[in-house]
Each structure stands twice: as structure tokens, then as C-alpha cells.
PDB file of N, CA and C in Angstrom:
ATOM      1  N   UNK A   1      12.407  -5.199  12.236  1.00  0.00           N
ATOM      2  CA  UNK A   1      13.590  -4.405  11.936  1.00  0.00           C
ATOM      3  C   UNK A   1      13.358  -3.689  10.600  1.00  0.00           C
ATOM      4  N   UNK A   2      13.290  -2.184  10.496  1.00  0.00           N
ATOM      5  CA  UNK A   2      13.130  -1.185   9.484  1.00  0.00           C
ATOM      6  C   UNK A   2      14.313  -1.961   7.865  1.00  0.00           C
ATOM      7  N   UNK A   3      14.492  -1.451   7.021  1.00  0.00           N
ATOM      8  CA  UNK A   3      15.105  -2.083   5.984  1.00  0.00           C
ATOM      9  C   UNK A   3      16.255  -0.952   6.107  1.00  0.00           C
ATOM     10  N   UNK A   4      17.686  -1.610   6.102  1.00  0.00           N
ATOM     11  CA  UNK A   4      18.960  -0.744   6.328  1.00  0.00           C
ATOM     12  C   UNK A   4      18.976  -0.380   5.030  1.00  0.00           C
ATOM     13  N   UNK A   5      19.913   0.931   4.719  1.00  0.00           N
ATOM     14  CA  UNK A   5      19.860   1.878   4.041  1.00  0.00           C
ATOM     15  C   UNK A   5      21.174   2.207   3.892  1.00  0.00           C
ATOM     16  N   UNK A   6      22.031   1.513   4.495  1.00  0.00           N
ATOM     17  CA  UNK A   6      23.887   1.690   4.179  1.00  0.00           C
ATOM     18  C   UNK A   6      23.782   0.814   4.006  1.00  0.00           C
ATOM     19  N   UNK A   7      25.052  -0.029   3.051  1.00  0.00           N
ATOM     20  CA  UNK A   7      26.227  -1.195   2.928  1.00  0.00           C
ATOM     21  C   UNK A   7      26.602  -1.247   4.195  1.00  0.00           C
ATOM     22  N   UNK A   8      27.213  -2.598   4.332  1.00  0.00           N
ATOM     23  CA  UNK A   8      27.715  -2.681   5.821  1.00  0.00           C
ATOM     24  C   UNK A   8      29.350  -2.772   5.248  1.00  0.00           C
ATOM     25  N   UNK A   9      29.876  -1.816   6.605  1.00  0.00           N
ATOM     26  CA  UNK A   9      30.985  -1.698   6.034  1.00  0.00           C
ATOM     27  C   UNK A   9      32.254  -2.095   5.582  1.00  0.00           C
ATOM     28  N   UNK A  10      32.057  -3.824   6.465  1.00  0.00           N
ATOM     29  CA  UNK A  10      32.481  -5.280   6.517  1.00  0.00           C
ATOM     30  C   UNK A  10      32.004  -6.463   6.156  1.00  0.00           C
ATOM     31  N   UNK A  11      31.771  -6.626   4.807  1.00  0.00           N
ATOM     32  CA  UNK A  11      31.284  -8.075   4.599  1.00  0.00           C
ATOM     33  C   UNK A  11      31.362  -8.875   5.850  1.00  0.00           C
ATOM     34  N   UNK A  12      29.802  -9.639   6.148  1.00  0.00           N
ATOM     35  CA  UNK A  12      29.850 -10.680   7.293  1.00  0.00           C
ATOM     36  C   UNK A  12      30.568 -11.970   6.458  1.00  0.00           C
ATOM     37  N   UNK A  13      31.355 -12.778   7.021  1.00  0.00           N
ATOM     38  CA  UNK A  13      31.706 -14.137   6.882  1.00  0.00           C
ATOM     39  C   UNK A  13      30.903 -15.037   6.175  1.00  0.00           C
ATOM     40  N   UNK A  14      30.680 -16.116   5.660  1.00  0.00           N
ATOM     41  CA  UNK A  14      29.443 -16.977   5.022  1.00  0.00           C
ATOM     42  C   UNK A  14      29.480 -17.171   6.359  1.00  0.00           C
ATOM     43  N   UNK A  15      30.067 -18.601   7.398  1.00  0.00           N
ATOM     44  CA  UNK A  15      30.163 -18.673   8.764  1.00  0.00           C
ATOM     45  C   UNK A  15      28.830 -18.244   9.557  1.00  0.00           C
ATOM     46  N   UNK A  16      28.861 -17.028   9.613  1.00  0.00           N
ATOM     47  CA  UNK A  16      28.357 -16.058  10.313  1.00  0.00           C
ATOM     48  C   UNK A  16      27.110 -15.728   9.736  1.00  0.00           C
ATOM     49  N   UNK A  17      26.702 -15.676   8.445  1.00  0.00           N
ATOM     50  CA  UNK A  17      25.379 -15.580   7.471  1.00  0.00           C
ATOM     51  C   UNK A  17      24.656 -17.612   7.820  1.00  0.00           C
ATOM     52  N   UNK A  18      25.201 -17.885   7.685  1.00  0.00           N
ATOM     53  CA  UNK A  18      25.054 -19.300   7.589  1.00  0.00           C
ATOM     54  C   UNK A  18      24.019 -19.707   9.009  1.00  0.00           C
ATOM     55  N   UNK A  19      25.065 -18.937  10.874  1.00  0.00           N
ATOM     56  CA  UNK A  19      24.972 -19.269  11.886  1.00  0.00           C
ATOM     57  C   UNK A  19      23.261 -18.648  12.306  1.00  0.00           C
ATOM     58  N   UNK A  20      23.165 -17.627  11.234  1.00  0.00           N
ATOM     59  CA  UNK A  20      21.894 -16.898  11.831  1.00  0.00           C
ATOM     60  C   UNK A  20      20.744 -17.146  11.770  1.00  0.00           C
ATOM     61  N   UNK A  21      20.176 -17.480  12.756  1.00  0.00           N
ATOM     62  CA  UNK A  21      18.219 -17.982  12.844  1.00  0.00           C
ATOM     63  C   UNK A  21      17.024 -17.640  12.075  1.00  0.00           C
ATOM     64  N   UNK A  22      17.313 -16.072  12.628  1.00  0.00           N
ATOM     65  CA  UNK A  22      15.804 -15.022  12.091  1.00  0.00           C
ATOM     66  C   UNK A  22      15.601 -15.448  10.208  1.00  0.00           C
ATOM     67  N   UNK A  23      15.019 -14.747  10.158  1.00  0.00           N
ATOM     68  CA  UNK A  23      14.691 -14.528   8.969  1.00  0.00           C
ATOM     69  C   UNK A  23      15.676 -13.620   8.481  1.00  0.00           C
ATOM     70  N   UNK A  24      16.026 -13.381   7.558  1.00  0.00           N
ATOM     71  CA  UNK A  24      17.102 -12.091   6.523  1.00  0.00           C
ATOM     72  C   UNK A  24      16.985 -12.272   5.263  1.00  0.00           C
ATOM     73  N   UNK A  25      17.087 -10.860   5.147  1.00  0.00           N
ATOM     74  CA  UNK A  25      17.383 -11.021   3.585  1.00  0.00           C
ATOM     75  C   UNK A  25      18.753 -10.390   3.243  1.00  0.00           C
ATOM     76  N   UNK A  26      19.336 -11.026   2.223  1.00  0.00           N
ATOM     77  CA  UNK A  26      20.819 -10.352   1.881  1.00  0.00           C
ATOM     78  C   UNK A  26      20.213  -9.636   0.644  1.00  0.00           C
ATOM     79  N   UNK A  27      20.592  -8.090   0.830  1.00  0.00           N
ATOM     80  CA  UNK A  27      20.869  -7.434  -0.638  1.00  0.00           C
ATOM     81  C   UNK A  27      22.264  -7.388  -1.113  1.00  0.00           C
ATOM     82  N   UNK A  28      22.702  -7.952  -2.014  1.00  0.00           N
ATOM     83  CA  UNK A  28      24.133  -8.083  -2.347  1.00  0.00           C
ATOM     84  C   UNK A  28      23.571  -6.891  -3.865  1.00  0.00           C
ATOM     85  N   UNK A  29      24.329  -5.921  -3.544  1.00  0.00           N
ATOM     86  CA  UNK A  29      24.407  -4.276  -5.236  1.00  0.00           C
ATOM     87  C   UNK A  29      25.640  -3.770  -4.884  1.00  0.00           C
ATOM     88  N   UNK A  30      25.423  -2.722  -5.159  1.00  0.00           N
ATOM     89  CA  UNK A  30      25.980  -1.120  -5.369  1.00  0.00           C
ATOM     90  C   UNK A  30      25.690   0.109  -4.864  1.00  0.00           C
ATOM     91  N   UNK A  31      26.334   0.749  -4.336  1.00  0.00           N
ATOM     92  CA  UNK A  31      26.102   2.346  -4.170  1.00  0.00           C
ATOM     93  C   UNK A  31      25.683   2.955  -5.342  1.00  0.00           C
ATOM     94  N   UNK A  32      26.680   2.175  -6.885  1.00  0.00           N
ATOM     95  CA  UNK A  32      26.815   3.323  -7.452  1.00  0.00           C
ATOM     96  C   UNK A  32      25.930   2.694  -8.532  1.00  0.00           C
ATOM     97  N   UNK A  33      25.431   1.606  -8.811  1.00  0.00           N
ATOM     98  CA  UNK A  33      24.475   0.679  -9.497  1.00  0.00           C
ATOM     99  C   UNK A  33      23.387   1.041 -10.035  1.00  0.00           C
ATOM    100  N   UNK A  34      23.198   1.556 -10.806  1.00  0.00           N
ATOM    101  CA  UNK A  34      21.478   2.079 -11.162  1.00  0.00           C
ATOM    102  C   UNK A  34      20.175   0.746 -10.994  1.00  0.00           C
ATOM    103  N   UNK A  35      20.506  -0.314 -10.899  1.00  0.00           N
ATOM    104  CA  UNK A  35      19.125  -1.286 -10.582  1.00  0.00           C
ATOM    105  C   UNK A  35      19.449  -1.476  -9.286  1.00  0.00           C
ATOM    106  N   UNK A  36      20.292  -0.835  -8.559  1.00  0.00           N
ATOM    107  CA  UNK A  36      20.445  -1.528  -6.793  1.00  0.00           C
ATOM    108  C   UNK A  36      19.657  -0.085  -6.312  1.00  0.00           C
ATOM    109  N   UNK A  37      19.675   1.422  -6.762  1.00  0.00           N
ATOM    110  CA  UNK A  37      19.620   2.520  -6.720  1.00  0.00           C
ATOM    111  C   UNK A  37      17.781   2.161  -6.866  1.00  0.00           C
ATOM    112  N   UNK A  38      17.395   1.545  -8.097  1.00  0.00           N
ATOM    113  CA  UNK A  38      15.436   1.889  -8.319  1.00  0.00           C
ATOM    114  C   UNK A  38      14.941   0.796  -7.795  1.00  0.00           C
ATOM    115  N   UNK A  39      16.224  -0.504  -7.263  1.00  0.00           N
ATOM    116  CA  UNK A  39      15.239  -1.705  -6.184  1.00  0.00           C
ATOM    117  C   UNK A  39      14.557  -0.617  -5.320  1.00  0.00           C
ATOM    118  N   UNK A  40      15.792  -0.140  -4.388  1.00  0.00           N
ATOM    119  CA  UNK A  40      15.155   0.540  -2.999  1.00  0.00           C
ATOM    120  C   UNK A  40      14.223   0.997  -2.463  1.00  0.00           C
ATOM    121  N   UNK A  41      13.039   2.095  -3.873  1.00  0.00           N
ATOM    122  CA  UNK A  41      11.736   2.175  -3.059  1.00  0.00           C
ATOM    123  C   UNK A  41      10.852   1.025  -2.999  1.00  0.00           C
ATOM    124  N   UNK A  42      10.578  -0.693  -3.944  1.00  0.00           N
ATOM    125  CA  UNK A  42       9.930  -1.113  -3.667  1.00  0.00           C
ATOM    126  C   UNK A  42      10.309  -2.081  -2.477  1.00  0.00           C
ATOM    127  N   UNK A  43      11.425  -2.502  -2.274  1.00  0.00           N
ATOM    128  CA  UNK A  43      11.784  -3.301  -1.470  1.00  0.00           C
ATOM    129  C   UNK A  43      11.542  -2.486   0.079  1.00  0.00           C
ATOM    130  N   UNK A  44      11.687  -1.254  -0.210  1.00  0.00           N
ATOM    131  CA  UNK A  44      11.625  -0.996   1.084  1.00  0.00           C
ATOM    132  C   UNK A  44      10.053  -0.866   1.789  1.00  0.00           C
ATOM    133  N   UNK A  45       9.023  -0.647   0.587  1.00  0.00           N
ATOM    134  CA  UNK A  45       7.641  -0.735   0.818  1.00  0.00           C
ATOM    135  C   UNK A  45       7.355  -2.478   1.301  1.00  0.00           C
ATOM    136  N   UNK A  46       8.317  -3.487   0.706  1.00  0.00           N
ATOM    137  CA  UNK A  46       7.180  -4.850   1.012  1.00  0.00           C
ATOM    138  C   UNK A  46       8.429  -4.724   2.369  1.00  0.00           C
ATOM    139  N   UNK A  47       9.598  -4.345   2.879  1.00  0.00           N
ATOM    140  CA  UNK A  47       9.813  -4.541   3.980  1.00  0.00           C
ATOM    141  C   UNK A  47       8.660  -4.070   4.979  1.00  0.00           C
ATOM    142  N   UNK A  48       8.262  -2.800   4.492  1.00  0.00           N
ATOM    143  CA  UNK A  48       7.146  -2.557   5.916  1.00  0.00           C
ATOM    144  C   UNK A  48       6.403  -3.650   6.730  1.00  0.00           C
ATOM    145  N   UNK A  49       5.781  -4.686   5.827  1.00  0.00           N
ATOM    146  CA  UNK A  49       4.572  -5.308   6.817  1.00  0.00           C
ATOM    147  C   UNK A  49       5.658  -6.537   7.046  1.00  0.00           C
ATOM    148  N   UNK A  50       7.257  -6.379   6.724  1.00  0.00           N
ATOM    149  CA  UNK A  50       8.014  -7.840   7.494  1.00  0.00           C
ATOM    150  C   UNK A  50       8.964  -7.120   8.745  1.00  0.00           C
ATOM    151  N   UNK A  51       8.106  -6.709   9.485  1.00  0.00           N
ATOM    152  CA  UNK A  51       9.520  -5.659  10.626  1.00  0.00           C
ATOM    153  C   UNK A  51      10.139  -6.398  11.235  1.00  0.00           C
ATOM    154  N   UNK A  52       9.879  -8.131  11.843  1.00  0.00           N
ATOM    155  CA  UNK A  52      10.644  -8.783  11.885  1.00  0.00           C
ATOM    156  C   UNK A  52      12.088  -9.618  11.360  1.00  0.00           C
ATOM    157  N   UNK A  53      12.023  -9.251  10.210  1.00  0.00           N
ATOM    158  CA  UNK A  53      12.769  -9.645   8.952  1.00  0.00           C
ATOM    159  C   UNK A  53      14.530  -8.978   9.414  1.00  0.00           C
ATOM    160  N   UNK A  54      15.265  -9.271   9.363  1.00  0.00           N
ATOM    161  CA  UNK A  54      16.676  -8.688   9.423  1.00  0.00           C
ATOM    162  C   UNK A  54      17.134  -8.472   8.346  1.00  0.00           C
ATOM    163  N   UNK A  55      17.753  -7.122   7.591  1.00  0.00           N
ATOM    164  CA  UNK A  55      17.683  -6.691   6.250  1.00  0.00           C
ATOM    165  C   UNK A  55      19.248  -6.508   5.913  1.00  0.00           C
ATOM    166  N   UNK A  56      20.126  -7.193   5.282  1.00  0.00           N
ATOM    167  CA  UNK A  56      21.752  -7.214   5.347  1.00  0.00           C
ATOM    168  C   UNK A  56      21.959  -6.530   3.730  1.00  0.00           C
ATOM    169  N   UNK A  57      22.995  -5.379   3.980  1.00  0.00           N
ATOM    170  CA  UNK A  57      22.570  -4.482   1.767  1.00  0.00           C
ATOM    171  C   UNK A  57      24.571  -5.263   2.307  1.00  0.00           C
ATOM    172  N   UNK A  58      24.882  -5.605   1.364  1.00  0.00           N
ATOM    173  CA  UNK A  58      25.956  -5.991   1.367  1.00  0.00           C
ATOM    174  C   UNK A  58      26.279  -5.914  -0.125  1.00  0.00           C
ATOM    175  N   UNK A  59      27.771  -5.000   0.250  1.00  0.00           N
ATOM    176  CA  UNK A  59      28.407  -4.065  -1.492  1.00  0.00           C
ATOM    177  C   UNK A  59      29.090  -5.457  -2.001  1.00  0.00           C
ATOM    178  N   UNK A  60      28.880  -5.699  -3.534  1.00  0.00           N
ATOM    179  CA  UNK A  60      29.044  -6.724  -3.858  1.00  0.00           C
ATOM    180  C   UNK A  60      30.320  -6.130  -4.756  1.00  0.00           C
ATOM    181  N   UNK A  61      31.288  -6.786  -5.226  1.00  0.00           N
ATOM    182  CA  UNK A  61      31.929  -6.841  -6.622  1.00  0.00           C
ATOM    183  C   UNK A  61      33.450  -7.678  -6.285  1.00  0.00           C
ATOM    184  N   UNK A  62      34.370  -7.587  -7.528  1.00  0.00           N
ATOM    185  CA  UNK A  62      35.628  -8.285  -7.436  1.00  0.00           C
ATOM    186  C   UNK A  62      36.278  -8.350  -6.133  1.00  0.00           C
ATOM    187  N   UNK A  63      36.480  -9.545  -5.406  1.00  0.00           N
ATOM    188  CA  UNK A  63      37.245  -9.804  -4.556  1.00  0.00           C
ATOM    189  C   UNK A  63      36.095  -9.826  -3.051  1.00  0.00           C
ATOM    190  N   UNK A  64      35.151  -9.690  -3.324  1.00  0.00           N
ATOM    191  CA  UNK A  64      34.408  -9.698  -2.413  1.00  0.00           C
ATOM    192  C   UNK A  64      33.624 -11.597  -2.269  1.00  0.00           C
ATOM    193  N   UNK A  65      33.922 -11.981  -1.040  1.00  0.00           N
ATOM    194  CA  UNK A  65      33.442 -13.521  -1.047  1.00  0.00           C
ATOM    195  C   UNK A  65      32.183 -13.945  -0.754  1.00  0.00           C
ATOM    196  N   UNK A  66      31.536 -13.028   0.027  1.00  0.00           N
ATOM    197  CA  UNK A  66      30.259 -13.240   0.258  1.00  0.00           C
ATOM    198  C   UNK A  66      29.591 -13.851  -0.864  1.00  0.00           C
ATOM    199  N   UNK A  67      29.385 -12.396  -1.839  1.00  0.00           N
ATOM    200  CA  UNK A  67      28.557 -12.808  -2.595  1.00  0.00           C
ATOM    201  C   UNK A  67      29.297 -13.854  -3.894  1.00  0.00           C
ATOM    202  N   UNK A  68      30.073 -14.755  -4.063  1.00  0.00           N
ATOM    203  CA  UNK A  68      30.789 -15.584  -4.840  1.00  0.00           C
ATOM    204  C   UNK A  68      30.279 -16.733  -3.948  1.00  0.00           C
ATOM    205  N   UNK A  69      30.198 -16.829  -2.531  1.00  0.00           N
ATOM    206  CA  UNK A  69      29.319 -17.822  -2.232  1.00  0.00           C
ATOM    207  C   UNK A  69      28.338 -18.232  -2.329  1.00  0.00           C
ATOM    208  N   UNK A  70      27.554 -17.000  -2.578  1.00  0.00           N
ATOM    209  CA  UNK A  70      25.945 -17.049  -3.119  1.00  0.00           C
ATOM    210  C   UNK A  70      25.870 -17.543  -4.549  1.00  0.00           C
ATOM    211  N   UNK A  71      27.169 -17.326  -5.310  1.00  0.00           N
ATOM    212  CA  UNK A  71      26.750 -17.240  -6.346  1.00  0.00           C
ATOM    213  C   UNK A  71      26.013 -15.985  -7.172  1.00  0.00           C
ATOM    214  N   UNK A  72      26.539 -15.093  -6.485  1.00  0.00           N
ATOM    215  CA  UNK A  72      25.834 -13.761  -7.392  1.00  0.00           C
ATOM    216  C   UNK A  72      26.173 -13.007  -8.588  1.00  0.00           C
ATOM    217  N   UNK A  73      25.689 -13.162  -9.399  1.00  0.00           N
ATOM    218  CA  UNK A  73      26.282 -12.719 -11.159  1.00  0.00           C
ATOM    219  C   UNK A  73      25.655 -10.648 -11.201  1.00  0.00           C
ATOM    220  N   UNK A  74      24.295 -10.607 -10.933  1.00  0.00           N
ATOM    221  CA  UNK A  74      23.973  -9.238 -10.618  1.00  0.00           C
ATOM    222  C   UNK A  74      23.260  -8.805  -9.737  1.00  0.00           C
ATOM    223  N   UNK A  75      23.299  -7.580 -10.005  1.00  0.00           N
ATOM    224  CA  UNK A  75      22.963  -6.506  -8.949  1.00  0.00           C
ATOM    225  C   UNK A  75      21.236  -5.784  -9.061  1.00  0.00           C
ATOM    226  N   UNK A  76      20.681  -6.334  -8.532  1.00  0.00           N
ATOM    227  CA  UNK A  76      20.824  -6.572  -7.235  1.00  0.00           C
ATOM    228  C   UNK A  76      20.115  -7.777  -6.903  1.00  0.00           C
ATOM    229  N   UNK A  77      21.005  -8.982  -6.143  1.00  0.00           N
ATOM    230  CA  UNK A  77      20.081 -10.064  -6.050  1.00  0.00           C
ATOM    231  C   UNK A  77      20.145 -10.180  -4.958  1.00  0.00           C
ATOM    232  N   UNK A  78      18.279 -10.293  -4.490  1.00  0.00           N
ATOM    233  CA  UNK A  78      18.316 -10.671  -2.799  1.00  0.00           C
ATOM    234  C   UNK A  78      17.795 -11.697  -2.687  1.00  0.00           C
ATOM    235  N   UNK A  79      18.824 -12.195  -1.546  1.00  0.00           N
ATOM    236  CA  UNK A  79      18.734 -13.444  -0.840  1.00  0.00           C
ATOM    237  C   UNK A  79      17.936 -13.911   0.273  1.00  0.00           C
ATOM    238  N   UNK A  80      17.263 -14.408   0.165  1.00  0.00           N
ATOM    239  CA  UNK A  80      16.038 -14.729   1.627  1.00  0.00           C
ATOM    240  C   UNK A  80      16.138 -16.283   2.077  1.00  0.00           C
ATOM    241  N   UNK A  81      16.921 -15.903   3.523  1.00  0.00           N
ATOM    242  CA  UNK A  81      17.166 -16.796   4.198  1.00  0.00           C
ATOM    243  C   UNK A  81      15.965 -17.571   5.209  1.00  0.00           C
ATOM    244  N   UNK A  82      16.434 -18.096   6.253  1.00  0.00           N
ATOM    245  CA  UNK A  82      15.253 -18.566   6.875  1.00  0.00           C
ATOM    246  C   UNK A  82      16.382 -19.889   7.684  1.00  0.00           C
ATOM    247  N   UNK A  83      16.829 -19.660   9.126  1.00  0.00           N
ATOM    248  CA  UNK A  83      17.718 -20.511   9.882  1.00  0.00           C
ATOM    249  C   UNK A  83      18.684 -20.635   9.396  1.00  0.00           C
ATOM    250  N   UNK A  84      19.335 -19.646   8.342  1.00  0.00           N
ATOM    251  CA  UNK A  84      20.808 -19.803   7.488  1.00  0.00           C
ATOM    252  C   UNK A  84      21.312 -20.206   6.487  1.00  0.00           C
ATOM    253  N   UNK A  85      19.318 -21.181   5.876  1.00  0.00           N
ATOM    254  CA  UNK A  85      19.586 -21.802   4.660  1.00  0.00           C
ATOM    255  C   UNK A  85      18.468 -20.491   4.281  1.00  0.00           C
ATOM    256  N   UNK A  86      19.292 -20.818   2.488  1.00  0.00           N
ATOM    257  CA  UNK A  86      18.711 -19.727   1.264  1.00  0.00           C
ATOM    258  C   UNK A  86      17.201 -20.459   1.140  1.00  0.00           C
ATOM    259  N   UNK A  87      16.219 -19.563   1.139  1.00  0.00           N
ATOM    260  CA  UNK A  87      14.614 -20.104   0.400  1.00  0.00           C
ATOM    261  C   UNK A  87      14.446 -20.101  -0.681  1.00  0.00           C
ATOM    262  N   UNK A  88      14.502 -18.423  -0.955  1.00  0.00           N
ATOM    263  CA  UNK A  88      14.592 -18.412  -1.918  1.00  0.00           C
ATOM    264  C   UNK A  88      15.082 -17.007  -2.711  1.00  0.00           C
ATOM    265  N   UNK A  89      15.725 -16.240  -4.274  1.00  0.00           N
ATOM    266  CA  UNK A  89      15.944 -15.436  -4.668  1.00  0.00           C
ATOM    267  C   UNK A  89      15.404 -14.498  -5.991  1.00  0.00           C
ATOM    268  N   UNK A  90      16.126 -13.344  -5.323  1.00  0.00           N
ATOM    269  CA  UNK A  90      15.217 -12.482  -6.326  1.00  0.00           C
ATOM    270  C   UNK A  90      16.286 -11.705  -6.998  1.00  0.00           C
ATOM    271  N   UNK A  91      16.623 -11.945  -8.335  1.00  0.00           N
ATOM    272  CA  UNK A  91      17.786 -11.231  -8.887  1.00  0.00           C
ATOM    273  C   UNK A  91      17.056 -10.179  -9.905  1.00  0.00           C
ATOM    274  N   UNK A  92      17.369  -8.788  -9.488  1.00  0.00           N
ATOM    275  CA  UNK A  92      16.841  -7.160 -10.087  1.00  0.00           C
ATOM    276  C   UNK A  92      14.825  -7.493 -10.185  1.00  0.00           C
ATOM    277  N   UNK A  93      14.672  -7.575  -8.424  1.00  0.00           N
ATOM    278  CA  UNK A  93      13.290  -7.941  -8.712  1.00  0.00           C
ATOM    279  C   UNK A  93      12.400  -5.986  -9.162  1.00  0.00           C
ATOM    280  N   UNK A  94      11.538  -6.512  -9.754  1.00  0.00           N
ATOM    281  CA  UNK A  94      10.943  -5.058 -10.370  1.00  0.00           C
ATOM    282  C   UNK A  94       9.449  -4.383  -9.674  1.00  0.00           C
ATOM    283  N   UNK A  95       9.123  -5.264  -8.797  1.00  0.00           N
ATOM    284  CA  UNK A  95       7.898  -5.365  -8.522  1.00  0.00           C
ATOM    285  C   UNK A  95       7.753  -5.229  -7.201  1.00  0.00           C
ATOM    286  N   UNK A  96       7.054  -4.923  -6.339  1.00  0.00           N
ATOM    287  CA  UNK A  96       6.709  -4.891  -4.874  1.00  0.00           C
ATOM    288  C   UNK A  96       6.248  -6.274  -4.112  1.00  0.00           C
ATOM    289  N   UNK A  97       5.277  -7.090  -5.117  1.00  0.00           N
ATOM    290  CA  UNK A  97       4.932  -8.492  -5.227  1.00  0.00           C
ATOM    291  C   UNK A  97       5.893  -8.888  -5.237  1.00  0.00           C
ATOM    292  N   UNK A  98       6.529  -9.421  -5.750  1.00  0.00           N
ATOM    293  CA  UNK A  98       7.617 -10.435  -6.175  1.00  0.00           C
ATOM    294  C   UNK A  98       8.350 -10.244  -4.520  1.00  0.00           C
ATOM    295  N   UNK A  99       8.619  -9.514  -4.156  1.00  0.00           N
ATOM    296  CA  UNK A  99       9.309  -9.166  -2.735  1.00  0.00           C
ATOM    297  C   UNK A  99       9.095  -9.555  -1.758  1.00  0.00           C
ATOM    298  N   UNK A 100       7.675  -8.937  -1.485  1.00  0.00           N
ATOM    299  CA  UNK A 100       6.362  -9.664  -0.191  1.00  0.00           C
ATOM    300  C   UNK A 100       6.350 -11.322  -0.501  1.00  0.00           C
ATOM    301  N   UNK A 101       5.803 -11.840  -1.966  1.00  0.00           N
ATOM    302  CA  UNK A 101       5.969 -13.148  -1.752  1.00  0.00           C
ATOM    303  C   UNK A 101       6.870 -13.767  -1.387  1.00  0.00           C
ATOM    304  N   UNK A 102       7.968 -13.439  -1.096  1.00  0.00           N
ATOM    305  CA  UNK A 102       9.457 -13.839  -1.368  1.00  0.00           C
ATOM    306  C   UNK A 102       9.400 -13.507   0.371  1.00  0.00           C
ATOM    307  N   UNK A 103       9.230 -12.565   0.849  1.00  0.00           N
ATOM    308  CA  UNK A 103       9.270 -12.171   2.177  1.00  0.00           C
ATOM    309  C   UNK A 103       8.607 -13.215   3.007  1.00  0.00           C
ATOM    310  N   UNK A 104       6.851 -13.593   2.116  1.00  0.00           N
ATOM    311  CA  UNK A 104       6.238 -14.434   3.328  1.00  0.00           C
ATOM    312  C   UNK A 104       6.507 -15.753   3.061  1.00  0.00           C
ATOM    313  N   UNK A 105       7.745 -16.541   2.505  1.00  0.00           N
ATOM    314  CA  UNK A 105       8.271 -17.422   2.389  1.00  0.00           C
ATOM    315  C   UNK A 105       9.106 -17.710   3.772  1.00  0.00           C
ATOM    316  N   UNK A 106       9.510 -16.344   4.376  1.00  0.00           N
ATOM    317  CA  UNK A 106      10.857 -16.700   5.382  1.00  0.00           C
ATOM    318  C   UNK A 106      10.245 -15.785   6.768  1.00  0.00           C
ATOM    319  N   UNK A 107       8.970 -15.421   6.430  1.00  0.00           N
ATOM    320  CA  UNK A 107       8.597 -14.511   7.932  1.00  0.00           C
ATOM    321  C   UNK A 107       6.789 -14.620   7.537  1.00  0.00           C
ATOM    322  N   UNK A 108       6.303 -16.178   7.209  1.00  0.00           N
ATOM    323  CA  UNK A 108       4.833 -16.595   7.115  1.00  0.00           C
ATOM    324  C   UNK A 108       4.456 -16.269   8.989  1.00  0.00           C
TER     325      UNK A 108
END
């Protein structure tokens, strides 16, 4: 699965993040965010070699629960799941590495 490129326009449920198998990663940012804005070209380069990977950009801020379940303080921290439990995270990762490793943690 290519790396999504909108917010979704409904926060999913924890429930529902929790219930899911594949591999994912949650991007919890901003539209309007300048470090959610210069993640995007590397993350979207180490998505290439994970096309299996399910890619969730989910708009984070006040009143939003998702990411208060995660525990998310900034933008942009992604979450890499693996059967619904967290592996592991990458909060304002800078690097293309840091991503892929993080990727072949939840789609080896």
C-alpha cells in the first residue's frame, strides 16, 4: 500500500487501531505543521520498499483522542504497529534510516 497523502477525515477509534493485523504505521501531525510538512519526502521514500505496510496520517491536536492514547506530545510522531500492538516510535524522525529501520521492525 503506497503512503497516504491526506489526513483521514475521521479519526479511527483506538478499538479499531488496536483490532488491526497488518502492519501500520500511524502518522499523528498537521496540515499546517512545518516538521509534519519536511517528514513527508523521507518517509515517503522508506515507504517505497514497505508496499505492504498500511500508512494511517491522522490530524492530531486538542480534543482529538487518538493521539492522547498514544500519548503524543509532537508532531510528527509515527507509530509502528504490528497485530495492534505499538513496536515501536519515531517522534519528528529526520532521516530516511531511522524510518526503514523502524519499518523492518513491523514488515521484516
Amino acid at each position: 500500500m503506497p503512503m497516504t497523502t491526506a489526513y483521514l477525515e475521521r479519526e479511527p477509534a483506538r478499538k479499531d487501531i488496536d483490532a488491526l493485523e497488518e502492519p501500520v504505521v500511524l502518522e499523528f501531525g498537521s496540515p499546517w505543521c512545518g516538521f509534519s510538512i519536511s517528514t513527508q519526502p523521507i518517509l515517503a521514500e522508506a515507504m517505497e520498499s514497505h508496499p505492504g505496510v498500511k500508512h494511517l496520517k491522522i490530524a492530531d491536536g486538542r480534543g482529538r483522542r487518538l493521539g492522547r492514547s498514544f500519548r503524543v506530545k509532537l508532531w510528527p510522531t509515527l507509530v509502528f504497529l504490528n497485530n495492534g500492538q505499538e513496536v515501536t516510535r519515531l517522534v519528528r524522525p529526520s532521516d530516511t534510516h531511522s524510518i526503514s529501520q523502524a519499518l523492518d521492525r513491523i514488515d521484516g
